[in-house]
C-alpha atoms as a PDB file:
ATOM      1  CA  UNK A   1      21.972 -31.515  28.104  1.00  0.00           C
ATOM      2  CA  UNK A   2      22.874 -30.562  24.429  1.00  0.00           C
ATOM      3  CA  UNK A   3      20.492 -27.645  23.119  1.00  0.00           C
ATOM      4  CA  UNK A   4      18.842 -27.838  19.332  1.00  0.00           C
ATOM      5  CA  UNK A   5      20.704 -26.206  16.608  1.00  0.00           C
ATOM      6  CA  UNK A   6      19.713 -22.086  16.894  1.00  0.00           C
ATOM      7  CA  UNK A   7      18.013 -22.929  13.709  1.00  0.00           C
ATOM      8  CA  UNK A   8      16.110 -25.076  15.665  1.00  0.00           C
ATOM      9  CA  UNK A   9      15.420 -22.742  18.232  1.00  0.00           C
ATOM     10  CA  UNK A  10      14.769 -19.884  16.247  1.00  0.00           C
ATOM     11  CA  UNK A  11      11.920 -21.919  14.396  1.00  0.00           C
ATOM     12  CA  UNK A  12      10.428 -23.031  17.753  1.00  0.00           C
ATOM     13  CA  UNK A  13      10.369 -19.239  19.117  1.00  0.00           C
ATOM     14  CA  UNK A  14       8.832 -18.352  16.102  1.00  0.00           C
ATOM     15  CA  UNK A  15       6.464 -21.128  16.334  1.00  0.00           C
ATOM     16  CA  UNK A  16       5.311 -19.634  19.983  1.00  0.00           C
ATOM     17  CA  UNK A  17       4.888 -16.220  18.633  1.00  0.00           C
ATOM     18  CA  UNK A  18       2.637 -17.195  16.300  1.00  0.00           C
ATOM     19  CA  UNK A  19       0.777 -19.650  18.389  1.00  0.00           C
ATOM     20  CA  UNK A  20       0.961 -17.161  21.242  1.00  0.00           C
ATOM     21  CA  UNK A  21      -0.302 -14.184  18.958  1.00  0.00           C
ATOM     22  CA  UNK A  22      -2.689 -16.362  17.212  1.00  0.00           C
ATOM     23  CA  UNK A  23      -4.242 -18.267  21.152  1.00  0.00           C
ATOM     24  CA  UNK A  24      -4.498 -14.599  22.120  1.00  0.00           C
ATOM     25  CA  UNK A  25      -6.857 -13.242  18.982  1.00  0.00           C
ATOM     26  CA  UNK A  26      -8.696 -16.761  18.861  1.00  0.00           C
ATOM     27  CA  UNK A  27      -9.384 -16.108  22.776  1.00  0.00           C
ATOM     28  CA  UNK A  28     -10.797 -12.843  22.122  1.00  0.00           C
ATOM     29  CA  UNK A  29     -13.152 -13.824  19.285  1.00  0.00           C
ATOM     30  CA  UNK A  30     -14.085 -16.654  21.622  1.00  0.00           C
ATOM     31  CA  UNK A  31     -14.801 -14.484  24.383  1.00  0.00           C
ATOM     32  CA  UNK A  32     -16.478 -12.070  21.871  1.00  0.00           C
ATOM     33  CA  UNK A  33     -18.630 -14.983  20.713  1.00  0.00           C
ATOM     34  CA  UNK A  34     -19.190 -16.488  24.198  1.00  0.00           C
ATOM     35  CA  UNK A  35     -20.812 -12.696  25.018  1.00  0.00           C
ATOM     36  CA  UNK A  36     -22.876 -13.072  21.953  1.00  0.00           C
ATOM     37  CA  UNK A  37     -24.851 -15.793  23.386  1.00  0.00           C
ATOM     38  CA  UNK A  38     -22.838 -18.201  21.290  1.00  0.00           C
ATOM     39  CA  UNK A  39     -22.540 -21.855  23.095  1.00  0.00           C
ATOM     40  CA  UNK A  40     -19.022 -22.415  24.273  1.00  0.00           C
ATOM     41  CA  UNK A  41     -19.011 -25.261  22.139  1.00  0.00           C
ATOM     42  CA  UNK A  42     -19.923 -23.615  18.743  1.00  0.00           C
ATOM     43  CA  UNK A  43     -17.709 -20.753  20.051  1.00  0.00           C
ATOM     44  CA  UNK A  44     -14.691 -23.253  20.095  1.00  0.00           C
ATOM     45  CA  UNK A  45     -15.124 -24.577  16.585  1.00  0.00           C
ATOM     46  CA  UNK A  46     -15.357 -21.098  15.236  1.00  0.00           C
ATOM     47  CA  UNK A  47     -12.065 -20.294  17.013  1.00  0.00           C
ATOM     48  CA  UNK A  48     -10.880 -22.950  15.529  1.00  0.00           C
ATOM     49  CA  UNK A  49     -11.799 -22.339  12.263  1.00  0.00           C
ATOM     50  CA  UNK A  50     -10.378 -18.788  12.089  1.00  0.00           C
ATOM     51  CA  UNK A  51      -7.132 -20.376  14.049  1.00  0.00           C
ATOM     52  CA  UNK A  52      -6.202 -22.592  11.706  1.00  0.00           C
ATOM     53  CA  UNK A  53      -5.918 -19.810   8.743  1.00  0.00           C
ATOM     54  CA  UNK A  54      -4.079 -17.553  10.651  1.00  0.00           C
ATOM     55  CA  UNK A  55      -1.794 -20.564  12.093  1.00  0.00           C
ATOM     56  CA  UNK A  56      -1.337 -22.133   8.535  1.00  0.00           C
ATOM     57  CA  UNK A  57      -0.354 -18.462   6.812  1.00  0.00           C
ATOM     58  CA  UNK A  58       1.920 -17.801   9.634  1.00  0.00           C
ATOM     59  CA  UNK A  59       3.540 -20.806   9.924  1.00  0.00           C
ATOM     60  CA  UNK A  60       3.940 -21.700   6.566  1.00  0.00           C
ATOM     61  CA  UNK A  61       5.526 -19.045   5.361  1.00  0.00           C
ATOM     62  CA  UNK A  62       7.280 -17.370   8.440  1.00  0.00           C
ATOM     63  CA  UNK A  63       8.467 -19.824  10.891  1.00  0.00           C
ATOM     64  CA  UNK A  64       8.973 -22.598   9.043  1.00  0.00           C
ATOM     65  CA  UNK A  65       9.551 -21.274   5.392  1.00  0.00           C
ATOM     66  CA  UNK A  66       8.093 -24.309   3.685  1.00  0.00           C
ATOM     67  CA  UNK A  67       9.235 -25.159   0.175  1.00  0.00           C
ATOM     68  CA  UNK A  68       6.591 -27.935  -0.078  1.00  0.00           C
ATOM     69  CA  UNK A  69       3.189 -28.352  -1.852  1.00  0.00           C
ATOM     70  CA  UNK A  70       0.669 -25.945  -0.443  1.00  0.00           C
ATOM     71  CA  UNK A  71      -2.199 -28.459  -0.727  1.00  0.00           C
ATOM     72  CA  UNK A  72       0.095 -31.454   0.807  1.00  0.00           C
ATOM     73  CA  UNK A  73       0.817 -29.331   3.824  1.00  0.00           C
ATOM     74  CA  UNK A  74      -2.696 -27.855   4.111  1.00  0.00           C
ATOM     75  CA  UNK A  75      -4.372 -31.430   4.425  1.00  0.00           C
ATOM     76  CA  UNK A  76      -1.600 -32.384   6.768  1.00  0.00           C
ATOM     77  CA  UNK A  77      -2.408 -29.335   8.718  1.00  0.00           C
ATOM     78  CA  UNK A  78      -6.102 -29.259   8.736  1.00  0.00           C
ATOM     79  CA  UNK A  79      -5.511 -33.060  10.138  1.00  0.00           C
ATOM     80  CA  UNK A  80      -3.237 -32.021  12.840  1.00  0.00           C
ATOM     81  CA  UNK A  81      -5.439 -29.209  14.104  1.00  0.00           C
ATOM     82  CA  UNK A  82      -8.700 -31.271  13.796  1.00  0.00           C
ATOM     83  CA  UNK A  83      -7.197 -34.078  16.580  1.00  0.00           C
ATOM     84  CA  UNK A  84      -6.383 -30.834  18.422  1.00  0.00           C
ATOM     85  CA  UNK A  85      -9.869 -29.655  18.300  1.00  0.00           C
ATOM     86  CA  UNK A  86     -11.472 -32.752  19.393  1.00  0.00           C
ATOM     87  CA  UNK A  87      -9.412 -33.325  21.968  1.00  0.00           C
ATOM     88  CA  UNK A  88      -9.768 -29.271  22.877  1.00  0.00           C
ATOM     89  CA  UNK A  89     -13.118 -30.324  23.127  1.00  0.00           C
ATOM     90  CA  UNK A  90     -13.172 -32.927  25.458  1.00  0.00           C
ATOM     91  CA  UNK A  91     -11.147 -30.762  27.711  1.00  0.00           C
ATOM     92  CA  UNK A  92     -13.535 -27.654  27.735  1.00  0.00           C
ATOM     93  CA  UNK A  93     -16.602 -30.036  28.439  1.00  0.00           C
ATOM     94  CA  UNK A  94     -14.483 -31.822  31.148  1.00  0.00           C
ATOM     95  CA  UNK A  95     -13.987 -28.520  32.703  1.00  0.00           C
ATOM     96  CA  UNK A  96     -17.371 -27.000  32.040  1.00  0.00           C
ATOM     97  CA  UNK A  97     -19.696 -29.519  32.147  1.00  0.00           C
ATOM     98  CA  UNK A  98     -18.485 -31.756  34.607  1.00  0.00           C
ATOM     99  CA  UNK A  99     -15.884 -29.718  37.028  1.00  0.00           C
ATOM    100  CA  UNK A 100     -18.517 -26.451  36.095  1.00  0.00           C
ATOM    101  CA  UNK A 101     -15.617 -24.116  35.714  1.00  0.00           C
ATOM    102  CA  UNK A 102     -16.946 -21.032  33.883  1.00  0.00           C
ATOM    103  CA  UNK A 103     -16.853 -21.378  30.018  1.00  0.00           C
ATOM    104  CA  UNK A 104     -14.060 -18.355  30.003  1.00  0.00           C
ATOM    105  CA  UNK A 105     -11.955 -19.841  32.259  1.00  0.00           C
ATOM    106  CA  UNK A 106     -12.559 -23.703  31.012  1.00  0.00           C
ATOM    107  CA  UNK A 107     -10.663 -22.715  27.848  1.00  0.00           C
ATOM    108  CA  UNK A 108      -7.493 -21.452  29.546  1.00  0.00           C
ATOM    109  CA  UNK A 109      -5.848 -24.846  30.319  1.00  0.00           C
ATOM    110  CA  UNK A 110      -7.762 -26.479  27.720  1.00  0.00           C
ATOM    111  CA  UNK A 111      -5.715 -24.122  24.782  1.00  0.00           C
ATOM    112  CA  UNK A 112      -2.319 -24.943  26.881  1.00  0.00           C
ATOM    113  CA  UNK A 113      -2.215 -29.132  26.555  1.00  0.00           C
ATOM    114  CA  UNK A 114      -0.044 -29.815  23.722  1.00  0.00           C
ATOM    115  CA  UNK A 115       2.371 -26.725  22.307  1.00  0.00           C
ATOM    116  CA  UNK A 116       5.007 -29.380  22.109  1.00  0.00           C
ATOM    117  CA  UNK A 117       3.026 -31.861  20.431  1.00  0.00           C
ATOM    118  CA  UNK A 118       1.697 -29.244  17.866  1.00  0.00           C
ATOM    119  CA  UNK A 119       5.186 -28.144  17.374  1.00  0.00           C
ATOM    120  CA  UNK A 120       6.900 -31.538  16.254  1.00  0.00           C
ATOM    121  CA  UNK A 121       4.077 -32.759  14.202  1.00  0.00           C
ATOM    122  CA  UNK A 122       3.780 -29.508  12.560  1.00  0.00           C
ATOM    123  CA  UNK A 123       8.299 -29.329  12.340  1.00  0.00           C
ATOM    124  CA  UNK A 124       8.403 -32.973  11.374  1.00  0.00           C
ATOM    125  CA  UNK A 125       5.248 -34.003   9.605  1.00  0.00           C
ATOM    126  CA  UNK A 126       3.064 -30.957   8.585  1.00  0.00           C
ATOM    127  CA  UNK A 127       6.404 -28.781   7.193  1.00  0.00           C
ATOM    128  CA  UNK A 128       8.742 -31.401   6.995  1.00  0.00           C
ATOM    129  CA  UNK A 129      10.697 -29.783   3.842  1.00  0.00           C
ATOM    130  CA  UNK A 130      11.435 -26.613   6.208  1.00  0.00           C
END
């Protein structure tokens, strides 16, 4: 098996750093908000919210270096990350509401479903021009 370029790789070990770094902090406010009283489910969409601006920042102009139109690639990545919310949140109530895993612990394998998926659209579609 032939490995990517090491352009490729470093871009995709950049691209877990930040998503590692940024699934860490967005756990923490989520736990943080989850303490609060917050409902898991308004707890996820501010995680979210606050995920995506740290993600975008990061992976615009670290990881991927992108020459393209800010608003273009915002849009694409607002997009990307709001099928990964929904779907985020059909996982969490899957494992809170119905398997009644604890909403800490819910969110664990929920965050882990698609790195890879993330990855290509946001390599191939969101910052294409990188």
């Amino acid at each position: 098996m032939k490995l990517p370029p090491r352009e490729e790789q470093l871009k995709f070990l950049k691209f877990v750093i930040v998503g590692g770094t940024n699934t860490a902090i967005m756990y923490g406010i989520y736990l943080l908000l989850l303490n609060g009283g917050l409902h898991h489910q308004w707890a996820l969409a501010a995680d979210y919210a606050l995920g995506i601006v740290y993600g975008y920042l990061l992976n615009r102009y670290w990881t991927f270096r992108s020459q393209g139109t800010p608003a273009n690639s915002v849009v694409k990545y607002c997009l990307t990350y709001a099928g990964m919310w929904a779907i985020n949140c059909v996982l969490l109530m899957l494992f809170v509401d119905v398997f009644k895993w604890r909403s800490d612990l819910g969110q664990i394998p929920a965050m882990g479903i698609s790195v890879i998926a993330v990855y290509l659209l946001q390599r191939f579609w969101v910052f294409k021009s990188a």
